[in-house]
N, C-alpha and C. Protein backbone atom coordinates (compact mmCIF):
# COMPACT_ATOMS: atom_id res chain seq x y z
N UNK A 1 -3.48 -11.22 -29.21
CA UNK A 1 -2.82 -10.17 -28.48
C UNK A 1 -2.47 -8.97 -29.37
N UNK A 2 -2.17 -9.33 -30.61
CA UNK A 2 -1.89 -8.04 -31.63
C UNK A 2 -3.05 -6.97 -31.74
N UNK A 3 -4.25 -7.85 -31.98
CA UNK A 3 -5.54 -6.60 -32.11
C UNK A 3 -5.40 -5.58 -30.77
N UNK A 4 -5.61 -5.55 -29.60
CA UNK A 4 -5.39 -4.19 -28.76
C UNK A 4 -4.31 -3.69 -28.92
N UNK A 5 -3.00 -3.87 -29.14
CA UNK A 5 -1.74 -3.21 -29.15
C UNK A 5 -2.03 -2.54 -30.76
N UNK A 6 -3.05 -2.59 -31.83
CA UNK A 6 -2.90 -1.95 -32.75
C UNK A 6 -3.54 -1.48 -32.68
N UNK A 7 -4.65 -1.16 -31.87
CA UNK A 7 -5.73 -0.47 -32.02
C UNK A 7 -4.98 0.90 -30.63
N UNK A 8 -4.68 0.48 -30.28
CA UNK A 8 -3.72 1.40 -28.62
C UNK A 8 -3.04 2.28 -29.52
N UNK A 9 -2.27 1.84 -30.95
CA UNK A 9 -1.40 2.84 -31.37
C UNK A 9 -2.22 3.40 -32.24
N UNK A 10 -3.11 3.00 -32.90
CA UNK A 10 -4.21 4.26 -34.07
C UNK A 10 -4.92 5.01 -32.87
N UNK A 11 -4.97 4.49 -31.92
CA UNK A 11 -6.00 6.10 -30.75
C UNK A 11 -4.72 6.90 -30.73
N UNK A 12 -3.61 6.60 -30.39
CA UNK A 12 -2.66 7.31 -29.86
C UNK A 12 -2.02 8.09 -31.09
N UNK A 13 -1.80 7.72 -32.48
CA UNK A 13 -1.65 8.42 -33.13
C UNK A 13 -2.61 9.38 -33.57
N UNK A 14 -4.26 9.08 -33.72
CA UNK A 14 -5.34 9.91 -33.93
C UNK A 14 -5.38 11.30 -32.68
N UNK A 15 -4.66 10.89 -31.90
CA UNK A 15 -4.66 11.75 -30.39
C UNK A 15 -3.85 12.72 -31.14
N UNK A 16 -2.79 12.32 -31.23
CA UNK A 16 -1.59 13.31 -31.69
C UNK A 16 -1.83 14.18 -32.97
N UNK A 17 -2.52 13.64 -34.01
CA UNK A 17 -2.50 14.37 -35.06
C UNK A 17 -3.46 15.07 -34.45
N UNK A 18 -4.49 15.13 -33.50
CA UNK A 18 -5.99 15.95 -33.23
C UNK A 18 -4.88 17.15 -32.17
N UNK A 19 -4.05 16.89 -31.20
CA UNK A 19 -3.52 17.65 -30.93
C UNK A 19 -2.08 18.67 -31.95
N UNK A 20 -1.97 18.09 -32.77
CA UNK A 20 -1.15 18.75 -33.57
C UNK A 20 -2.05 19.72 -34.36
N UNK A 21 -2.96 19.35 -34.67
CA UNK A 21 -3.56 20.03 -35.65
C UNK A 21 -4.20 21.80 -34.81
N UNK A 22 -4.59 21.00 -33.51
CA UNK A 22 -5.13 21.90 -32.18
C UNK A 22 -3.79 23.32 -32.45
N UNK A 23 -2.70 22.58 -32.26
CA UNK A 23 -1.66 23.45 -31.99
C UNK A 23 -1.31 24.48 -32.46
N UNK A 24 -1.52 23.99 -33.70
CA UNK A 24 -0.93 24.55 -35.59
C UNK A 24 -2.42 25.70 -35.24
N UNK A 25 -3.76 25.46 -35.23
CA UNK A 25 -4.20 26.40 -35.36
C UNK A 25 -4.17 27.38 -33.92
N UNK A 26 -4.31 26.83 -32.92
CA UNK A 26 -3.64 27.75 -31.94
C UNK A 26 -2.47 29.01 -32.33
N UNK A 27 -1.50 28.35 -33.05
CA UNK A 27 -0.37 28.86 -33.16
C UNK A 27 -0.65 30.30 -34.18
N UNK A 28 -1.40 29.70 -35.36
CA UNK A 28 -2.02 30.96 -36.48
C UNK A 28 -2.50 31.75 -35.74
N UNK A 29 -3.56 31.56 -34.85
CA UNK A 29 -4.36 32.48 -34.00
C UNK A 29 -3.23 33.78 -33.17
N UNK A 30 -2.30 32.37 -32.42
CA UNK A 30 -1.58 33.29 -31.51
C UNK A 30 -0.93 34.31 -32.56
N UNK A 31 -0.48 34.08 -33.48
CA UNK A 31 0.24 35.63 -34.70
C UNK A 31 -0.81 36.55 -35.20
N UNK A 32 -2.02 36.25 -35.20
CA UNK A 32 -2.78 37.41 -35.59
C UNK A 32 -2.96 37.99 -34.72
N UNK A 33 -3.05 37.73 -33.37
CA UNK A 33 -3.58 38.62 -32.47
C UNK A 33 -2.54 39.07 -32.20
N UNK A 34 -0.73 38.61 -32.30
CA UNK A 34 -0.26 39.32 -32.32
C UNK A 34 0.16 40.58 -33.09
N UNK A 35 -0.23 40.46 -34.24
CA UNK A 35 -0.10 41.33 -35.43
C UNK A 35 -0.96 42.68 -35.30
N UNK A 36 -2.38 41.92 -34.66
CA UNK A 36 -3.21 43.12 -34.28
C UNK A 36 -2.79 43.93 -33.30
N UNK A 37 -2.41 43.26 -32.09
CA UNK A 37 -1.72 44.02 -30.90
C UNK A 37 -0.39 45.14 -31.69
N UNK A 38 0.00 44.82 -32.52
CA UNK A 38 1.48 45.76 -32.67
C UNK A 38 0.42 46.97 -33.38
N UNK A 39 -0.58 46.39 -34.41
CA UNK A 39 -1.33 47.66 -35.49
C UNK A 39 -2.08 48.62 -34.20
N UNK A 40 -2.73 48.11 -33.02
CA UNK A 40 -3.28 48.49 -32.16
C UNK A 40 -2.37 49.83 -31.96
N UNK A 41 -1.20 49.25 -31.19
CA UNK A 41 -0.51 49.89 -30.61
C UNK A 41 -0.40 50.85 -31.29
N UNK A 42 0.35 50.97 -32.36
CA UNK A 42 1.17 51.69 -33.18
C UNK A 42 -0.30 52.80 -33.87
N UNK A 43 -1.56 52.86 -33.73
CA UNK A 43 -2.51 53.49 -33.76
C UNK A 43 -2.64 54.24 -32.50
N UNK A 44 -2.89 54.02 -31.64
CA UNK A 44 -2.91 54.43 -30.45
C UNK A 44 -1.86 55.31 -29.79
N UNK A 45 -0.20 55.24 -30.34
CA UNK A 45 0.81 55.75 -30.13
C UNK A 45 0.65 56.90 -31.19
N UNK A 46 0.18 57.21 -32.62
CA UNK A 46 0.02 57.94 -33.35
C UNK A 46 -1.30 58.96 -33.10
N UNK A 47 -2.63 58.61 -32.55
CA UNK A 47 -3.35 59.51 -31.86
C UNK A 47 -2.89 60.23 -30.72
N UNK A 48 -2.17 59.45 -29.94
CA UNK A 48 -1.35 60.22 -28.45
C UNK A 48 -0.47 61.07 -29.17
N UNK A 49 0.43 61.17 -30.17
CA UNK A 49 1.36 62.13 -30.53
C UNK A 49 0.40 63.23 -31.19
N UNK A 50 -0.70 62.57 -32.42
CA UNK A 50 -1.31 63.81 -32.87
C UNK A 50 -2.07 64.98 -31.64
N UNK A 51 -2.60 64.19 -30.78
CA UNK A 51 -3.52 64.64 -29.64
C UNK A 51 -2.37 65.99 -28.50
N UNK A 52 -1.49 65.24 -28.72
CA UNK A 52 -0.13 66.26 -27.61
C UNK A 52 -0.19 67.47 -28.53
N UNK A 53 0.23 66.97 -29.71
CA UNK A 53 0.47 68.48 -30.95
C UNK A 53 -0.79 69.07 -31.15
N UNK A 54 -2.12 68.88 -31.05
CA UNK A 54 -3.20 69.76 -31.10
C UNK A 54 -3.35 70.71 -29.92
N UNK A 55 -3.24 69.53 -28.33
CA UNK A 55 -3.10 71.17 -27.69
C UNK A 55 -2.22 72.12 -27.31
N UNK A 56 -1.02 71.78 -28.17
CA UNK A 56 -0.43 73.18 -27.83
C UNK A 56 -1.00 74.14 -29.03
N UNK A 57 -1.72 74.13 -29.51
CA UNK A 57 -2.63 75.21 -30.69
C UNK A 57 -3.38 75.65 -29.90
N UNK A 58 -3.75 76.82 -30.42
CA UNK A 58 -4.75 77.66 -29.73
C UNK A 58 -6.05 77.66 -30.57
N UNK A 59 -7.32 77.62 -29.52
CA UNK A 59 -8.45 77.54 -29.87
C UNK A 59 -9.01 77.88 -31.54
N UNK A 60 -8.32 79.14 -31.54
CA UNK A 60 -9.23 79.81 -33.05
C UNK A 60 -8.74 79.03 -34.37
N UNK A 61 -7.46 78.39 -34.30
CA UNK A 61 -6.59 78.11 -35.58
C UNK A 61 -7.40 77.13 -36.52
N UNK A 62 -7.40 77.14 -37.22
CA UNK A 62 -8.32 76.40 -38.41
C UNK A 62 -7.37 74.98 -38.55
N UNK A 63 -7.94 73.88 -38.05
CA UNK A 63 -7.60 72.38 -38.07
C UNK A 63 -8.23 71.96 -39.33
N UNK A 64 -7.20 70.79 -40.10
CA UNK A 64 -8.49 69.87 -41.27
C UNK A 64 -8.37 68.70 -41.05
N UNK A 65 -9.59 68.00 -41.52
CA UNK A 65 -9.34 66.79 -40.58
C UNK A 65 -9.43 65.88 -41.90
N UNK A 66 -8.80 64.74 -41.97
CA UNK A 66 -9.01 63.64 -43.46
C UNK A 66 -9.79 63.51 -43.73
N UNK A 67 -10.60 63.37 -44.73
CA UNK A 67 -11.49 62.35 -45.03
C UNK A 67 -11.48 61.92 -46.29
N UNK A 68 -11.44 60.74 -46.36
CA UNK A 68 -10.68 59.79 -47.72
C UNK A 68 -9.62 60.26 -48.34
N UNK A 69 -9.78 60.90 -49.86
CA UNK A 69 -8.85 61.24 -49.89
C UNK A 69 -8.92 63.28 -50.12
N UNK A 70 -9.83 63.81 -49.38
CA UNK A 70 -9.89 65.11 -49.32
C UNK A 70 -9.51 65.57 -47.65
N UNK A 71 -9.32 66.91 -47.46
CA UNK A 71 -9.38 67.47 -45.79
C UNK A 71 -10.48 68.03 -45.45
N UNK A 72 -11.71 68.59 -44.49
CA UNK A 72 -12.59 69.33 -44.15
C UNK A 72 -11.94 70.01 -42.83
N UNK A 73 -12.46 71.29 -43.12
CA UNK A 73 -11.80 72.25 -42.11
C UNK A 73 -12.65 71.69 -40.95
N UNK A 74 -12.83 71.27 -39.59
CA UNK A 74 -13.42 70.64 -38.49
C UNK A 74 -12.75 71.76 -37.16
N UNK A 75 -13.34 71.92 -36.23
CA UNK A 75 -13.19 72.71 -35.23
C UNK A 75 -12.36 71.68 -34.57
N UNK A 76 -11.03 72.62 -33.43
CA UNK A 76 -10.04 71.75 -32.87
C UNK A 76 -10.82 70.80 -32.06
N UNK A 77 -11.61 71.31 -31.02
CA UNK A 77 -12.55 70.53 -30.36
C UNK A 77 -12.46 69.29 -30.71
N UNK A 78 -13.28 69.29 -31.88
CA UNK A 78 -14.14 67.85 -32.06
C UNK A 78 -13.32 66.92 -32.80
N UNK A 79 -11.72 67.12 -32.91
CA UNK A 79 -10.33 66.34 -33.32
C UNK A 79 -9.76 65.86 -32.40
N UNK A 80 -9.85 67.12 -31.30
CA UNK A 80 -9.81 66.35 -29.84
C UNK A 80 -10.46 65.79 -29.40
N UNK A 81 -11.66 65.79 -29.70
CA UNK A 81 -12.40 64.34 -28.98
C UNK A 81 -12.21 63.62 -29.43
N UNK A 82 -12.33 63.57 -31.03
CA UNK A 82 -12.11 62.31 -31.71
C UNK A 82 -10.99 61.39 -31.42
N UNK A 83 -9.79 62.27 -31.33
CA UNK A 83 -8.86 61.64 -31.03
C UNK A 83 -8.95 60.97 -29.60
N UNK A 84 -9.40 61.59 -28.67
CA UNK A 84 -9.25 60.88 -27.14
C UNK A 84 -10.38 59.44 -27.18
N UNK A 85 -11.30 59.70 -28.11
CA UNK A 85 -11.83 58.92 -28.00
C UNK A 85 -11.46 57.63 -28.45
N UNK A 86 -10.51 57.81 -29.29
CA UNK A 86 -9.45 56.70 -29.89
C UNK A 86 -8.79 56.23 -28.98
N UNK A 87 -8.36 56.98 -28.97
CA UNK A 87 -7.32 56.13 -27.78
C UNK A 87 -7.66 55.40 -26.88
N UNK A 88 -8.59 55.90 -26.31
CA UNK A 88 -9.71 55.05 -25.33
C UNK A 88 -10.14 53.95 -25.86
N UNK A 89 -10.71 53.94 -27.11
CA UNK A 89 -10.98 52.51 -27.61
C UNK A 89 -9.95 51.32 -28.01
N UNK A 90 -8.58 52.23 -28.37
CA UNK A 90 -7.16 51.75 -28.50
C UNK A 90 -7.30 50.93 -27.61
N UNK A 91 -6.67 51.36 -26.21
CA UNK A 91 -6.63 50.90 -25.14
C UNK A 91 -7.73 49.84 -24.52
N UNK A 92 -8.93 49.67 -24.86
CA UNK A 92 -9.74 48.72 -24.29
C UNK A 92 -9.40 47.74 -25.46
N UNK A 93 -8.83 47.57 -26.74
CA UNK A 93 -8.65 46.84 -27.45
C UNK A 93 -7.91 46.48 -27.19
N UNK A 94 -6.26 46.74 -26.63
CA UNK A 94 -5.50 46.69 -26.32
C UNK A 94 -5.27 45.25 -25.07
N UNK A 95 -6.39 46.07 -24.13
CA UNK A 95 -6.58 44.91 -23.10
C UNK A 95 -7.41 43.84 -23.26
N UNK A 96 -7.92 43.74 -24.54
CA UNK A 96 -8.85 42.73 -24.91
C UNK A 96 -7.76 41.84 -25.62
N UNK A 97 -7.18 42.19 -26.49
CA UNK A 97 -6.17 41.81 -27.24
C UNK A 97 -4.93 40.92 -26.19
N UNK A 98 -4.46 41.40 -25.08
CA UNK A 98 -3.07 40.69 -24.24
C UNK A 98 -3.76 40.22 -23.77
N UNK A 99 -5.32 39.68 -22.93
CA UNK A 99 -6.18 38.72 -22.12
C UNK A 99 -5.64 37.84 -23.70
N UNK A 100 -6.13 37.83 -24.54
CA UNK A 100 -6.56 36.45 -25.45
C UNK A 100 -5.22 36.35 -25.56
N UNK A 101 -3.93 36.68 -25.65
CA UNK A 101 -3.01 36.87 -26.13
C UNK A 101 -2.31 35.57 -25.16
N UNK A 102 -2.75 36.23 -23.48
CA UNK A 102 -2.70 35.04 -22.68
C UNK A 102 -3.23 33.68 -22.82
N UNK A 103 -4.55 33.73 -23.04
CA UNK A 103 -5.09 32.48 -23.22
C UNK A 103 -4.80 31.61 -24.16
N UNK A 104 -4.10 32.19 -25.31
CA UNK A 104 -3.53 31.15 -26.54
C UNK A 104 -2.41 30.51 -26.32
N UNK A 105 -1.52 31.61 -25.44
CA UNK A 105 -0.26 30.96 -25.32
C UNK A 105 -0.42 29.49 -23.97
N UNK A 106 -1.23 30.05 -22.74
CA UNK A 106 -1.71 28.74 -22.19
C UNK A 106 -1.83 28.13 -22.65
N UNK A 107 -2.91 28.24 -24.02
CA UNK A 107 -3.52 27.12 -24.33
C UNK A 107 -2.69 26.06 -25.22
N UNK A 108 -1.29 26.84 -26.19
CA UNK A 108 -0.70 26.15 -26.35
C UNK A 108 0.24 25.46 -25.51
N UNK A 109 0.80 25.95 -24.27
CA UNK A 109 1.48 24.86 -23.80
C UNK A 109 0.77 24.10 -23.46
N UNK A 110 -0.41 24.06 -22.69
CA UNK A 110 -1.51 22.83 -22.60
C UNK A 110 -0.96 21.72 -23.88
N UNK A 111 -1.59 22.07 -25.11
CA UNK A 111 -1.21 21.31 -26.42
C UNK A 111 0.14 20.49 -26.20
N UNK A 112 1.20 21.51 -25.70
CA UNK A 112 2.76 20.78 -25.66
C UNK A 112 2.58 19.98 -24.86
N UNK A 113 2.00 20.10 -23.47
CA UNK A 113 2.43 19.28 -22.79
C UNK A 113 1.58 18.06 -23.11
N UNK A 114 0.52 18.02 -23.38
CA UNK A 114 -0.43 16.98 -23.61
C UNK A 114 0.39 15.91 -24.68
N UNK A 115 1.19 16.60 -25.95
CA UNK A 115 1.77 15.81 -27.15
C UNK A 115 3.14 15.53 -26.08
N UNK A 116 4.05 15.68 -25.39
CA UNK A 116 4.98 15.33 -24.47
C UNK A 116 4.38 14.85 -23.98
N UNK A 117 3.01 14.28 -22.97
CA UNK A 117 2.92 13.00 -22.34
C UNK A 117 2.24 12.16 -23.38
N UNK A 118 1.93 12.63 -24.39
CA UNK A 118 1.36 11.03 -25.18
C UNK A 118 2.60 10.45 -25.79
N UNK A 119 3.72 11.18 -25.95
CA UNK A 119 5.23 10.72 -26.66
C UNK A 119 5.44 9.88 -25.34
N UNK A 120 5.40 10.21 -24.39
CA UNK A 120 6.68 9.72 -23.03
C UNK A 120 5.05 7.90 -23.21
N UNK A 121 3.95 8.05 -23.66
CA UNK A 121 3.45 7.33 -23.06
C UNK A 121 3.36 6.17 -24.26
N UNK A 122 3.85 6.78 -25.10
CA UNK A 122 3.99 5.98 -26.53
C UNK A 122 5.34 5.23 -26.42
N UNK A 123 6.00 5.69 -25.92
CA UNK A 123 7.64 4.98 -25.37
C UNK A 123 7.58 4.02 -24.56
């Protein structure tokens, strides 16, 4: 009678460490994408402010735009696109970013609840 009752508790502990381990990397995942979501943002909030302050300038004024570590004089135009075009990509990153953002956190309570019924079933 001992051999199945020991073999019942190595599945059940192999269960748990396979879901713990599930969790733990779930959990890493869920902070980077949160980390990215805040850098997202906080990019996207800094093109919308530069983008407001370009058009109140008027067409002719000589804009420079970065590049590494020098400026090139660039026509307002094409700062404004650049910039809108950011933002636009901001934003689809943005919503790519809170979909997965969802799915990790599901997926960890899945994990919880799964390690809460193998505890209640280990009792």
């Amino acid at each position: 009678m001992e051999q199945p009752k020991v073999q019942y508790r190595v599945t059940n502990q192999e269960a748990f460490m396979e879901l713990q381990g599930k969790m733990q990397d779930t959990s890493k995942l869920l902070q980077q994408v949160g980390a990215r979501l805040n850098a997202s943002e906080r990019e996207r909030r800094s093109s919308q402010l530069t983008l407001k302050e370009l058009e109140e300038l008027p067409e002719g004024v000589p804009t420079y735009k970065s590049v590494g570590k020098m400026y090139l004089i660039s026509p307002i135009s094409s700062i404004r696109s650049e910039l809108s075009e950011g933002i636009m990509k901001s934003e689809t990153e943005l919503t790519n970013l809170r979909n997965q953002q969802k799915y990790l956190a599901n997926s960890m309570n899945e994990c919880e609840k799964s390690i809460k019924e193998l505890l209640v079933k280990v009792e």
